[in-house]
C-alpha atoms as a PDB file:
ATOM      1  CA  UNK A   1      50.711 156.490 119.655  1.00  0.00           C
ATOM      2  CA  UNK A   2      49.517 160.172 120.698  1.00  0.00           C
ATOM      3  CA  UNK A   3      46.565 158.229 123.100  1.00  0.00           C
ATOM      4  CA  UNK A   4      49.233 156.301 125.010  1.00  0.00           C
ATOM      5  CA  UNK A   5      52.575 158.681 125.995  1.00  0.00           C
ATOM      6  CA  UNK A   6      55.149 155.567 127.148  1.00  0.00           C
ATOM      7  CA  UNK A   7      54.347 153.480 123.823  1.00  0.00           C
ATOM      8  CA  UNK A   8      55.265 156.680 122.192  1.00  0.00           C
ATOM      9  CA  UNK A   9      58.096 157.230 124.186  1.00  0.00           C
ATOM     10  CA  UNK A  10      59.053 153.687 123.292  1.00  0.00           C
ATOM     11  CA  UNK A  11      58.854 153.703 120.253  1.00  0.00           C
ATOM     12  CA  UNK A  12      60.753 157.222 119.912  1.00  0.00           C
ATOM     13  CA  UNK A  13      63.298 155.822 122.044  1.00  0.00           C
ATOM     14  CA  UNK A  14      63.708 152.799 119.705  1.00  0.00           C
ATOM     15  CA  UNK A  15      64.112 155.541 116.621  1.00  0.00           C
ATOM     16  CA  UNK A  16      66.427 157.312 118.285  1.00  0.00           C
ATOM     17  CA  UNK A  17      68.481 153.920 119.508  1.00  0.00           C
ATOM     18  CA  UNK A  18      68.340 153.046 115.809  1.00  0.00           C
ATOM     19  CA  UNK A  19      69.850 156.338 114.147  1.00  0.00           C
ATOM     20  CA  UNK A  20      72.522 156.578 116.994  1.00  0.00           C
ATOM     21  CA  UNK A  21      73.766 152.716 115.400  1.00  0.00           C
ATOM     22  CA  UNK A  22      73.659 154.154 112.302  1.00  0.00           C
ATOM     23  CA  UNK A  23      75.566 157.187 112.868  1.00  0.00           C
ATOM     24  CA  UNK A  24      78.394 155.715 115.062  1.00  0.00           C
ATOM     25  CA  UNK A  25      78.628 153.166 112.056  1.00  0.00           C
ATOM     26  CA  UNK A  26      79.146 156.050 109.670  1.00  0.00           C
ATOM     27  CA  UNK A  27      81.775 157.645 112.157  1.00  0.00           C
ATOM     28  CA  UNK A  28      83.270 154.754 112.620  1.00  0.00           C
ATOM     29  CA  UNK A  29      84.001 154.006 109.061  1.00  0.00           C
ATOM     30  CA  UNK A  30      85.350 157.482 108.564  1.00  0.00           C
ATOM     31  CA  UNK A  31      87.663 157.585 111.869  1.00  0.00           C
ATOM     32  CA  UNK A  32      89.208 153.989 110.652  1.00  0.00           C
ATOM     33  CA  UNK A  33      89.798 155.842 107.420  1.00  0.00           C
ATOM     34  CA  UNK A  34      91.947 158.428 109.389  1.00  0.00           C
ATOM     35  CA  UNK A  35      93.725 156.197 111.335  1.00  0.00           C
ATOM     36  CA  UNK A  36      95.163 154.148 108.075  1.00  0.00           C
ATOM     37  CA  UNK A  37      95.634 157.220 106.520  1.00  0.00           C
ATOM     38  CA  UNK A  38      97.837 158.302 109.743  1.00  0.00           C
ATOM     39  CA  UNK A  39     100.084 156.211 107.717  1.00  0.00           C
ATOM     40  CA  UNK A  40      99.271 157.691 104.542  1.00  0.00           C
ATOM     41  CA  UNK A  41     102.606 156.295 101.851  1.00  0.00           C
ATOM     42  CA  UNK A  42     101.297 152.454 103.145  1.00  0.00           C
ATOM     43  CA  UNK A  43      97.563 152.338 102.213  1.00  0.00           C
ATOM     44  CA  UNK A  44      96.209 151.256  99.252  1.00  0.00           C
ATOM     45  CA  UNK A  45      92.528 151.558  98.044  1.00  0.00           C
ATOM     46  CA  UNK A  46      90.440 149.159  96.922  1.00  0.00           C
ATOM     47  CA  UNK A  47      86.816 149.008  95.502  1.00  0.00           C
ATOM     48  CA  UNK A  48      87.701 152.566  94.088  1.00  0.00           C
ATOM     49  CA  UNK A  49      88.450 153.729  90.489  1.00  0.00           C
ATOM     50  CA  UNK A  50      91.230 152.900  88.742  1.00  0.00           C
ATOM     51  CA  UNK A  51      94.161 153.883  91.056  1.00  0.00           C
ATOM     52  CA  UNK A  52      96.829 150.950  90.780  1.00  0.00           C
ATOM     53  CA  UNK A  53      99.180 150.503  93.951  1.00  0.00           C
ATOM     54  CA  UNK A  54     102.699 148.967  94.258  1.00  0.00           C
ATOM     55  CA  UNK A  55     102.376 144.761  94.940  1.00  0.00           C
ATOM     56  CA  UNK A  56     103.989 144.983  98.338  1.00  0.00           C
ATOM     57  CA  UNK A  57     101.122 147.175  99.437  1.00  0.00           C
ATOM     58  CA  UNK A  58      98.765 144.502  98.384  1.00  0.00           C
ATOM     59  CA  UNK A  59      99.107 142.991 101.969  1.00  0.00           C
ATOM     60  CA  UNK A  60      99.965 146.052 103.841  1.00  0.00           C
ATOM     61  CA  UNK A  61      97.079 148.923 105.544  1.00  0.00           C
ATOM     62  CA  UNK A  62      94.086 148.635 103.229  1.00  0.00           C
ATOM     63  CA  UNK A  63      90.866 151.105 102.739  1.00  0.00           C
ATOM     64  CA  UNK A  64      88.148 149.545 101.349  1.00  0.00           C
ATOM     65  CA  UNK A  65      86.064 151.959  99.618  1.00  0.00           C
ATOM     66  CA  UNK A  66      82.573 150.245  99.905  1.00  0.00           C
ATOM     67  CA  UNK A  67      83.172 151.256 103.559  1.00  0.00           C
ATOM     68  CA  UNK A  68      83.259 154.876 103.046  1.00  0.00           C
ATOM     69  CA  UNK A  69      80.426 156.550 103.571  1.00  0.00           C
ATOM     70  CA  UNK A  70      79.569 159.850 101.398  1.00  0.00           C
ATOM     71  CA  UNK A  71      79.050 162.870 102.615  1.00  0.00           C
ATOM     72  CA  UNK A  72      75.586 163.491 102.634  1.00  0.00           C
ATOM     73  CA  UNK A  73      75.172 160.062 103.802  1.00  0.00           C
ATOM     74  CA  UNK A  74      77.194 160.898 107.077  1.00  0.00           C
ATOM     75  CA  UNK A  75      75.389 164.041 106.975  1.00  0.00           C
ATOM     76  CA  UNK A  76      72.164 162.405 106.924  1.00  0.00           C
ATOM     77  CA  UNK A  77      73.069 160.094 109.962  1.00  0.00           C
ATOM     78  CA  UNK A  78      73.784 162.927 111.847  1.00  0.00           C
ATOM     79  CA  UNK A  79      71.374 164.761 110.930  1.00  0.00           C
ATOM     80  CA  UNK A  80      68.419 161.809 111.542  1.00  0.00           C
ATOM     81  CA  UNK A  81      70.391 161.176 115.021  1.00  0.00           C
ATOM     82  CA  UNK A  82      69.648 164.799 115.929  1.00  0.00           C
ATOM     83  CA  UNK A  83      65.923 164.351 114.765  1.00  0.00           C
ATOM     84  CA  UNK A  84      65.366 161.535 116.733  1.00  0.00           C
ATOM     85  CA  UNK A  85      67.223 162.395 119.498  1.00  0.00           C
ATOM     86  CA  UNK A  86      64.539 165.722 119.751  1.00  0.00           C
ATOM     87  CA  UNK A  87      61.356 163.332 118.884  1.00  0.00           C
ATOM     88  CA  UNK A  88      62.490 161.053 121.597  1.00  0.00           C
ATOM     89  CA  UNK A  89      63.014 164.230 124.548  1.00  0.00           C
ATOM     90  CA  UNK A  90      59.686 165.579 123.541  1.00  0.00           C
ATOM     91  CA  UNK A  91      57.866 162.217 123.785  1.00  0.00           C
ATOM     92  CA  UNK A  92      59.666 161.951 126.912  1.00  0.00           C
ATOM     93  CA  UNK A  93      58.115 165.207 128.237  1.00  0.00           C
ATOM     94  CA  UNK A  94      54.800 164.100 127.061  1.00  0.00           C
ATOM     95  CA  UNK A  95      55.177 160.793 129.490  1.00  0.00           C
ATOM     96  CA  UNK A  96      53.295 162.249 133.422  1.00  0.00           C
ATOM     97  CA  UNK A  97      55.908 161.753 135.966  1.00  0.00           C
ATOM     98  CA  UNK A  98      53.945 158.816 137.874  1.00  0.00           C
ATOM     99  CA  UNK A  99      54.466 156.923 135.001  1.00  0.00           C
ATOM    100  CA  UNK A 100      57.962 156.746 134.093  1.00  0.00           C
ATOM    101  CA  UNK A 101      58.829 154.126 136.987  1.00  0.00           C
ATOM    102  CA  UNK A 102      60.243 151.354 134.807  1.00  0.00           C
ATOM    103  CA  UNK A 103      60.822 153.130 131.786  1.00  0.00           C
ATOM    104  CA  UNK A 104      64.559 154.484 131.016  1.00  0.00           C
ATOM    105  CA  UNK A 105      64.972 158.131 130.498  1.00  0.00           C
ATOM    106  CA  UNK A 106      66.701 159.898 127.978  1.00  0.00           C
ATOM    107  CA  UNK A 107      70.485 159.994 127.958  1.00  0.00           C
ATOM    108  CA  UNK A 108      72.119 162.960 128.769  1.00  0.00           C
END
């Protein structure tokens, strides 16, 4: 990888590509979580503990708690996004100018 700079921009850029999924997954499971709890006296919870919930919630705004991420696994995402986002701009750098015709740079 360090012998040939655009296969290791590649393959940075395919790291980074892969923790930015991850991440927006995380957020995404946490911002969904807000939303329904916008509406906080019609959620129930389920895959969590013991809490019990009136029936007519049983159809209503549900938050499945398999779908929750911790917090140090959203902290990890972010954190590996940030990683990889750095690995990828420095690989990047390492790619000579005359060579990055057909390659896609960084996003801004």
């Amino acid at each position: 990888m360090a012998d040939d700079p655009i296969r290791g921009y590649v393959e940075a850029r395919a790291v980074y590509e892969n923790a930015r999924s991850r991440a927006e997954h995380s957020v995404a499971a946490v911002q969904d979580v807000a939303k329904k709890l916008s509406r906080w006296d019609s959620v129930m919870f389920a895959n969590v503990s013991s809490a019990g919930f009136p029936l007519e919630l049983q159809t209503a705004l549900s938050i499945d708690g398999r779908q929750w991420p911790s917090i140090d696994a959203l902290a990890q995402g972010v954190s590996s996004y940030h990683t990889a986002r750095s690995n990828m701009e420095q690989a990047w750098s390492r790619v000579p100018g005359h060579l990055r015709s057909g390659l896609q740079a960084p996003p801004r």
